[in-house]
Protein backbone atom coordinates (compact mmCIF):
# COMPACT_ATOMS: atom_id res chain seq x y z
CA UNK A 1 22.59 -15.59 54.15
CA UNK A 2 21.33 -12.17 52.77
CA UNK A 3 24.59 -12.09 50.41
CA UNK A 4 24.24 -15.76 48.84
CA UNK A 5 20.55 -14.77 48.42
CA UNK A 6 21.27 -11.30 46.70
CA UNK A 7 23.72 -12.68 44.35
CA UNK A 8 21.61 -15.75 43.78
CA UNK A 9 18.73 -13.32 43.07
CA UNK A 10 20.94 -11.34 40.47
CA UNK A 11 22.29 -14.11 38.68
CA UNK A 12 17.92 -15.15 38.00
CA UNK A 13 17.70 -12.14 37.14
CA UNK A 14 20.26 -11.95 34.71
CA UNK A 15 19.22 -15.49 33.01
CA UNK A 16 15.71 -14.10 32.67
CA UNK A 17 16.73 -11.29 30.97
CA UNK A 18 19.11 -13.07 28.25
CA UNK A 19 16.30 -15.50 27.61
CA UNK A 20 13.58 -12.16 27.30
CA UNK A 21 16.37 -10.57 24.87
CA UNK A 22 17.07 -14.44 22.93
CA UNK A 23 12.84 -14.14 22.52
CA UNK A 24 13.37 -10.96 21.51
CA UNK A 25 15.78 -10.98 18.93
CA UNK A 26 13.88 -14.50 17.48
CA UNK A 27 10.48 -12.62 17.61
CA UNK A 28 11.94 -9.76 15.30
CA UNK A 29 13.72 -11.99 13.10
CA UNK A 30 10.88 -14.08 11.92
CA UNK A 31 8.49 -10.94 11.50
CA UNK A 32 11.11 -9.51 9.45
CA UNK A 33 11.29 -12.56 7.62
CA UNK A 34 7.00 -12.27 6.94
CA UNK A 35 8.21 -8.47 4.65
CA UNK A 36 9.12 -8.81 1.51
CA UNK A 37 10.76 -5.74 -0.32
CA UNK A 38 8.66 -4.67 -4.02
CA UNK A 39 10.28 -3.41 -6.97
CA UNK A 40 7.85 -1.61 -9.45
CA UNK A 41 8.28 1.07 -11.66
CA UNK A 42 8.70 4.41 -10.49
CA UNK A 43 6.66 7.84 -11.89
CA UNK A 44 7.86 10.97 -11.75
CA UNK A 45 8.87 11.36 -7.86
CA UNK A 46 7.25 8.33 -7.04
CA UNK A 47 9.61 5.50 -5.70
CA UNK A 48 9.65 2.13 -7.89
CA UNK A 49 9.85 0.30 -4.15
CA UNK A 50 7.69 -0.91 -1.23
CA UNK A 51 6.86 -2.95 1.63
CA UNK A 52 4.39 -5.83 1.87
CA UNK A 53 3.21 -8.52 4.10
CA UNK A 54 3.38 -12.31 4.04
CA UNK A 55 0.28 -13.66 5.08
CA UNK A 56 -0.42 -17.26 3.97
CA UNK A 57 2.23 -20.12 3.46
CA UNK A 58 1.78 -20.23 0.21
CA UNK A 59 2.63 -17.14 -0.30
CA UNK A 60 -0.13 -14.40 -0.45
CA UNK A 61 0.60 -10.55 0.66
CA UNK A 62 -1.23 -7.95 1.64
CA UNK A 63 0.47 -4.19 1.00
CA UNK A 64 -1.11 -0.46 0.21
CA UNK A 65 -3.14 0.38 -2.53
CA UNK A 66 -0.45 2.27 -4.36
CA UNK A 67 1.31 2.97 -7.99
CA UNK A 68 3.21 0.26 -7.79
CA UNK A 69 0.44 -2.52 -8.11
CA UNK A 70 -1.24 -0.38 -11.36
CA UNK A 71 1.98 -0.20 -13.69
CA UNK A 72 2.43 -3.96 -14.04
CA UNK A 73 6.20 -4.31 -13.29
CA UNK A 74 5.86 -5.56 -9.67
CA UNK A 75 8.16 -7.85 -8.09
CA UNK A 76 8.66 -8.74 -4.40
CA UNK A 77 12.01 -9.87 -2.94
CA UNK A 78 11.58 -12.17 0.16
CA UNK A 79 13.80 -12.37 2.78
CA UNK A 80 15.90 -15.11 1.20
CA UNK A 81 16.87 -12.91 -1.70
CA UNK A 82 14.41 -14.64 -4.03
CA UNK A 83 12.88 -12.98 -6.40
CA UNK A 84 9.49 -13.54 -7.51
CA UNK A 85 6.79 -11.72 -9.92
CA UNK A 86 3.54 -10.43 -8.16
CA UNK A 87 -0.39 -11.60 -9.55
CA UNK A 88 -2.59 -9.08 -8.17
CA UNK A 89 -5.63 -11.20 -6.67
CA UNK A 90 -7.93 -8.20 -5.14
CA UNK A 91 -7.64 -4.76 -4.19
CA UNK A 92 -10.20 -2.34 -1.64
CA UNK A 93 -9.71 1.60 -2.79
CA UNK A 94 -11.80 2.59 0.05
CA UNK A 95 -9.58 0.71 2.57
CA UNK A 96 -6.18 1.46 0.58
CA UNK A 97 -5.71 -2.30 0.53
CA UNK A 98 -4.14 -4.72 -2.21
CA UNK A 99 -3.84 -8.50 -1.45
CA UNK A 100 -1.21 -10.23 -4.09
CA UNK A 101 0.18 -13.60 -4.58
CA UNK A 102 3.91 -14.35 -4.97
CA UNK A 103 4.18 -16.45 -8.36
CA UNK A 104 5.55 -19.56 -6.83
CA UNK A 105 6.08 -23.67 -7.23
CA UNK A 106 2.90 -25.21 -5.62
CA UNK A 107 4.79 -26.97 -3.45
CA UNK A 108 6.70 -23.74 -2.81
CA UNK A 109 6.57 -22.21 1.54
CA UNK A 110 6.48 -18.97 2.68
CA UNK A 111 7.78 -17.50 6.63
CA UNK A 112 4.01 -15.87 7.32
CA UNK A 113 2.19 -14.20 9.99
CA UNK A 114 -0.65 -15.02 11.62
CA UNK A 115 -3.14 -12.13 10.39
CA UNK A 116 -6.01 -13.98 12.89
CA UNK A 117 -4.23 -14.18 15.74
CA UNK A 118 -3.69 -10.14 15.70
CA UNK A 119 -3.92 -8.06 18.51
CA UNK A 120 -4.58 -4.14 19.24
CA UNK A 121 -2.78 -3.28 22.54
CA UNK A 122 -3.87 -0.17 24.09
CA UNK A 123 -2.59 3.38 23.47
CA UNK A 124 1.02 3.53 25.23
CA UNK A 125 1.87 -0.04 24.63
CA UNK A 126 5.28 -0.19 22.47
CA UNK A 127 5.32 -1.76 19.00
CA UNK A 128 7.87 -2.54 16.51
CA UNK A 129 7.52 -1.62 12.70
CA UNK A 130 9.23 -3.81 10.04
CA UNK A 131 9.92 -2.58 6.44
CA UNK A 132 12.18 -1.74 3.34
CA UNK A 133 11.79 2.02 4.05
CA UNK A 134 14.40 4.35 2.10
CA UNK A 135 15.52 0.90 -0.01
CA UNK A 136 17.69 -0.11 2.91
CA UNK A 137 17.49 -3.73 1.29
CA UNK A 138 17.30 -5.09 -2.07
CA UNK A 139 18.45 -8.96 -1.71
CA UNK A 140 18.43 -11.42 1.42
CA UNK A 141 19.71 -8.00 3.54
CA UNK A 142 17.14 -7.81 7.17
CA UNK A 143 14.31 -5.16 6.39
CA UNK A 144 14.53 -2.11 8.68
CA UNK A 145 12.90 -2.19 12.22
CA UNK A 146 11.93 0.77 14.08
CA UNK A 147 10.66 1.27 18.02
CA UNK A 148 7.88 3.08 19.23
CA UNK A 149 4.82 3.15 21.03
CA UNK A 150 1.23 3.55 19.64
CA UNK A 151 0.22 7.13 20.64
CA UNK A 152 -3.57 7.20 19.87
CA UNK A 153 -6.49 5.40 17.68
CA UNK A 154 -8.81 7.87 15.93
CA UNK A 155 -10.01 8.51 12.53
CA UNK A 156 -7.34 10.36 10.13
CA UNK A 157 -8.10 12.82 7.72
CA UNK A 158 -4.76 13.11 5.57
CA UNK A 159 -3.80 13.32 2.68
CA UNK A 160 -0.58 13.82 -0.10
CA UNK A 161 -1.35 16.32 -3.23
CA UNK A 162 -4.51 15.67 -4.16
CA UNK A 163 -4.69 12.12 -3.11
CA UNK A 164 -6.86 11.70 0.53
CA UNK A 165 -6.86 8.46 2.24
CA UNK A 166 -10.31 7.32 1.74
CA UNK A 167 -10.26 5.11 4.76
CA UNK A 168 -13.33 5.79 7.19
CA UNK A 169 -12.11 3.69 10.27
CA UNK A 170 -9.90 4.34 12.83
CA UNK A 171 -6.20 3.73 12.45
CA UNK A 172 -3.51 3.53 14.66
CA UNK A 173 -1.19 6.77 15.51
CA UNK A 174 2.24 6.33 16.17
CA UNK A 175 5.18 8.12 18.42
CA UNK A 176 7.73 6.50 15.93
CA UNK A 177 8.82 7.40 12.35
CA UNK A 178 7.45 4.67 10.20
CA UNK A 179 6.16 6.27 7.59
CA UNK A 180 9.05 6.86 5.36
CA UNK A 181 9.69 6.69 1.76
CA UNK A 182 9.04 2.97 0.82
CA UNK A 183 7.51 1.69 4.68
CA UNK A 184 3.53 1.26 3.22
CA UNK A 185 2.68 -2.17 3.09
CA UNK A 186 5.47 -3.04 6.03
CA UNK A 187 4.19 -4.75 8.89
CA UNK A 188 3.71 -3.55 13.04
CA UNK A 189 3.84 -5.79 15.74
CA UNK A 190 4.07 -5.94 19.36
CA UNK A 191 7.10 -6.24 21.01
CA UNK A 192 6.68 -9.53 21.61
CA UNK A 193 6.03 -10.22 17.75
CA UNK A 194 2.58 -10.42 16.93
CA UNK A 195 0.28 -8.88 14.26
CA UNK A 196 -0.49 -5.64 14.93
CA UNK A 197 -1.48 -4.08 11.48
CA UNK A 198 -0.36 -2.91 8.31
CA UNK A 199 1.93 0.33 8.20
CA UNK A 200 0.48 3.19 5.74
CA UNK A 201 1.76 5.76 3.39
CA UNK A 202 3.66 9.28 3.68
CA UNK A 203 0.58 11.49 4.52
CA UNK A 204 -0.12 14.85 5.91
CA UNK A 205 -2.87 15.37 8.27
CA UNK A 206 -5.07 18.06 6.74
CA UNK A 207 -5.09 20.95 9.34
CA UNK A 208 -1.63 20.59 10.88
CA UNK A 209 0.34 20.00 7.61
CA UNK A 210 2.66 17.69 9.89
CA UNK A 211 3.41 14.18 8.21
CA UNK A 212 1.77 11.40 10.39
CA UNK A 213 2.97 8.03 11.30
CA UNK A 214 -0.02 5.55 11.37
CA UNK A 215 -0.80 1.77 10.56
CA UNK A 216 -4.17 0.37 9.49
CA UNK A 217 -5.17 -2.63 12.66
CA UNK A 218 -5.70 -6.00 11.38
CA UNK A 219 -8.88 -5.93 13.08
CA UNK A 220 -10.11 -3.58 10.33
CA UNK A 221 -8.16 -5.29 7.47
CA UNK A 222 -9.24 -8.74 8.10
CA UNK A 223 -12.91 -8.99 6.90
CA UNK A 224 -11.57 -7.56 3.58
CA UNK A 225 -8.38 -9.18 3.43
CA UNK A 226 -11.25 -12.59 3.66
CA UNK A 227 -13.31 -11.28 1.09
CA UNK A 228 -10.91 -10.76 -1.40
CA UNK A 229 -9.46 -13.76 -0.91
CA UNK A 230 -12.84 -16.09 -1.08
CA UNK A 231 -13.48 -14.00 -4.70
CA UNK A 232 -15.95 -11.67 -3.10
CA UNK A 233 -16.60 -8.44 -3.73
CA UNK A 234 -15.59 -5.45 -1.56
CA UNK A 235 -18.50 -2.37 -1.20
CA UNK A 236 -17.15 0.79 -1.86
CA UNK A 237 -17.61 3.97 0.05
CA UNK A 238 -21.11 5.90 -0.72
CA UNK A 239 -19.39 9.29 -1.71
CA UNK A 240 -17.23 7.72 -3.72
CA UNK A 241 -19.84 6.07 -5.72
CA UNK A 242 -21.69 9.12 -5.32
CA UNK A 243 -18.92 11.31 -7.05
CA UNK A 244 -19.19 13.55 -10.22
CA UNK A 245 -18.21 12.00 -12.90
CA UNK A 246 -17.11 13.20 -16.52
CA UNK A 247 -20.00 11.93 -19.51
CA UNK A 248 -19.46 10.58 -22.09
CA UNK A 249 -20.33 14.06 -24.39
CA UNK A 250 -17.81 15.50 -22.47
CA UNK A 251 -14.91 13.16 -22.59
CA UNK A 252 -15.83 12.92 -26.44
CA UNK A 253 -16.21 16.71 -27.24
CA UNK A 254 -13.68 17.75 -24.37
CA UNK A 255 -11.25 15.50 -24.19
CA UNK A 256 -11.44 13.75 -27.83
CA UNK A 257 -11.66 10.05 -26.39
CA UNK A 258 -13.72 7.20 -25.41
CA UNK A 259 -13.11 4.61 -22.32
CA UNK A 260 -13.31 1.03 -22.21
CA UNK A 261 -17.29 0.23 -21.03
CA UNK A 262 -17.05 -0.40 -17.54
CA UNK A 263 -18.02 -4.29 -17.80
CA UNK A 264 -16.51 -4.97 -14.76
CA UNK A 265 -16.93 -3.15 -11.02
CA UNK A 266 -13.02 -2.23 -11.55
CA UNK A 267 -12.97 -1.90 -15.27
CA UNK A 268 -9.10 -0.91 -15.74
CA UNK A 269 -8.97 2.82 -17.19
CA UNK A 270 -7.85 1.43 -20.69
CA UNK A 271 -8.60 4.20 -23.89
CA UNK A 272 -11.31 2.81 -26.14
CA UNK A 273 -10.83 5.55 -28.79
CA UNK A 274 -9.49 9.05 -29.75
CA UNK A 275 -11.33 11.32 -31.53
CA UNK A 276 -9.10 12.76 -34.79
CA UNK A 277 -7.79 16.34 -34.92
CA UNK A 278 -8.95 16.53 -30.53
CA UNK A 279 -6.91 17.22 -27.66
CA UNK A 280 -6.23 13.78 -26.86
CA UNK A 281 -4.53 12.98 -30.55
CA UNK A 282 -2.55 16.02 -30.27
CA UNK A 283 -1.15 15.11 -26.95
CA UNK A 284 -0.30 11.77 -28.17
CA UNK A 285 -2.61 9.64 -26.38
CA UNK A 286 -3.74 6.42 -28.28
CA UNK A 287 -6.47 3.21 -28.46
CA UNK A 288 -5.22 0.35 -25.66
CA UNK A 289 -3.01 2.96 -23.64
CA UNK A 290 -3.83 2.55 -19.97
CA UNK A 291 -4.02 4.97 -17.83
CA UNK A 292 -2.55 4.90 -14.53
CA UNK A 293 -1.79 8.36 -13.30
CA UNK A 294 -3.29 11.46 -13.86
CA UNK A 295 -0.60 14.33 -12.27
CA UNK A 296 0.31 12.73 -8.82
CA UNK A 297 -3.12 10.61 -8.52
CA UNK A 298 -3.12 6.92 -9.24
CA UNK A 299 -6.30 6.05 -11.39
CA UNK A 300 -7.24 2.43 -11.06
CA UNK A 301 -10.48 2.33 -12.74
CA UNK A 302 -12.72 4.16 -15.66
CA UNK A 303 -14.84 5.41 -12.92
CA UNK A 304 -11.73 6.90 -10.84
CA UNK A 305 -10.74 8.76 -14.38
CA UNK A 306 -14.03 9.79 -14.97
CA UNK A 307 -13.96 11.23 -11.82
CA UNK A 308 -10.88 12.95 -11.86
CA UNK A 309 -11.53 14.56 -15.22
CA UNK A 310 -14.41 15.91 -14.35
CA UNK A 311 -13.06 18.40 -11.61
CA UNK A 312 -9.95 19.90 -14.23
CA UNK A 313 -11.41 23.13 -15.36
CA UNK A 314 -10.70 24.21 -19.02
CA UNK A 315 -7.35 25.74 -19.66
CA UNK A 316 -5.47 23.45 -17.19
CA UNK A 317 -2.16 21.84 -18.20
CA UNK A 318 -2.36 17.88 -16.91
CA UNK A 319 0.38 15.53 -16.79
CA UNK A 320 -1.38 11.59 -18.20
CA UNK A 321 1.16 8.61 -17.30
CA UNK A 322 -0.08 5.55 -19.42
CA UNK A 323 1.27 1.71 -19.78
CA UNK A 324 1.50 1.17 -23.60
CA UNK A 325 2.69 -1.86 -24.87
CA UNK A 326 4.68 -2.47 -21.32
CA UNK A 327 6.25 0.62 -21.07
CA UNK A 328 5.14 3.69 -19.40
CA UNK A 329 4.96 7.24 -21.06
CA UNK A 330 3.75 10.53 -19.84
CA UNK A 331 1.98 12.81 -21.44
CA UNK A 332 1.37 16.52 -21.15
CA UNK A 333 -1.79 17.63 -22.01
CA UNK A 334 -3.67 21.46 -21.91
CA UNK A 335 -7.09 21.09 -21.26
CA UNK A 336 -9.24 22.66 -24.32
């Protein structure tokens, strides 16, 4: 009897474990098929590509808060190969967050994931991350996935250049390398395929130096992801509305320009005026370019430039990247 038994016992165990890797394989298929690759355009040694997320049927996404979204060329690939151009429906600065919608038929269904039904397993459980890092595809090619397990949860102070990650809340460390050129906006999951949170950009943690691998949790992302999407606003961070910024005497007398008023909460960073015989006509700045870099820093809004101006001391030479007229130019510029 015991060898009947034992080989009857294998052969179970051998079924069970072709249907777990069948689940398996189906589970990372149809999260891959949630991540669609984005094409923007590139500045400097920024990439022109990305990751996002697929979170409603009808075809919304969620990705970082990154140069991409600001230069108006964006375009998301889904896992099909189609191609389709991006609207940008709401974006957080303070959680790094941009929620889009794929400019589709109405009738038109996306392969989505279930943002509410996301989970945050425990430090040590494995996860799987899904996304078009390095530009391993550009058509109906499977988006890469990488395995690892999440090492720790704990606020990150990080950074790249200049640029901190303004995000308060606690993300999600990982023992895996996600966070490669073109991963933000990808998705993590479980192992067993769900939701797990959104991966995030190439940073450096501030007293190591070391790159870190993290991904913002649903659970965080969620309440703003629902905000933006009801047409609500999103309250930014108190330092950040508490941060110098540049007035008006200055950027006139300084800098030899005038903004757009900020009409709006996110008033685009779009130049009202320059000044003639200043800085800013000599550089070759002009009325209607928009601003969208400033060196290695994306600026989003007036008040992000206004900002940012204000902490270049005299003397300094500044690189400006603006969208005129469609296409993007950069500018160098000493300060006076």
């Amino acid at each position: 009897m015991t060898g009947p038994v034992n080989v009857f016992s294998a052969i179970c165990l051998l079924t069970v474990s072709a249907f777990a890797e069948v689940s398996r394989y189906e589970s990372i298929a149809d999260s891959s098929s949630a991540v669609v690759k984005l094409f923007g355009a590139g500045l400097g040694h920024l990439d022109a590509y990305g990751s996002g997320t697929i979170i409603s049927a009808d075809g919304h996404v969620v990705t970082v808060w990154n140069h991409l979204i600001n230069t108006g060329y964006l375009t998301a690939v889904t896992a099909d190969g189609l191609r389709f151009r991006l609207d940008v429906i709401g974006t957080s600065a303070v959680h790094d967050l941009a929620v889009l919608k794929l400019n589709a038929a109405e009738n038109e269904r996306f392969p989505y994931i279930d943002r509410v039904a996301a989970l945050k397993p425990d430090v040590g459980s494995q996860i799987l991350a899904f996304s078009n890092m390095f530009h391993v595809a550009t058509g109906n090619e499977p988006v890469s996935v990488v395995h690892g397990i999440i090492a720790a949860e704990t606020e990150l102070a990080a950074g790249f250049g200049r640029w901190k990650l303004p995000l308060q809340s606690k993300v999600l460390i990982l023992d895996a390398v996600t966070n490669n050129s073109g991963a933000a906006g990808g998705l993590l999951t479980d192992v067993e395929g769900t939701p797990v949170g959104l991966l995030g950009r190439e940073l450096r943690h501030d007293d190591s130096g070391t790159w870190v691998n993290y991904a913002v949790p649903f659970e965080t992302l969620n309440p703003v992801i629902d905000a933006i999407l009801l047409g609500g606003s999103v309250r930014q961070d108190d330092e950040e509305a508490a941060a110098p910024q540049i007035s008006d005497r200055q950027l006139t007398s300084v800098w030899g320009m005038t903004l757009l008023p900020k009409v709006l909460k996110e008033t685009p960073a779009y130049i009202d005026r320059v000044i003639p015989g200043s800085a800013a006509v000599k550089a070759g700045l002009r009325r209607g370019d928009l601003v969208v870099l400033v060196n290695d820093d994306v600026i989003q809004t007036t008040a992000k430039l206004r900002t940012y101006l204000a902490q270049i001391r005299s003397g300094l030479r500044v690189t400006i990247t603006v969208n005129r007229n469609g296409a993007l130019q950069s500018i160098q510029m000493r300060v006076p």
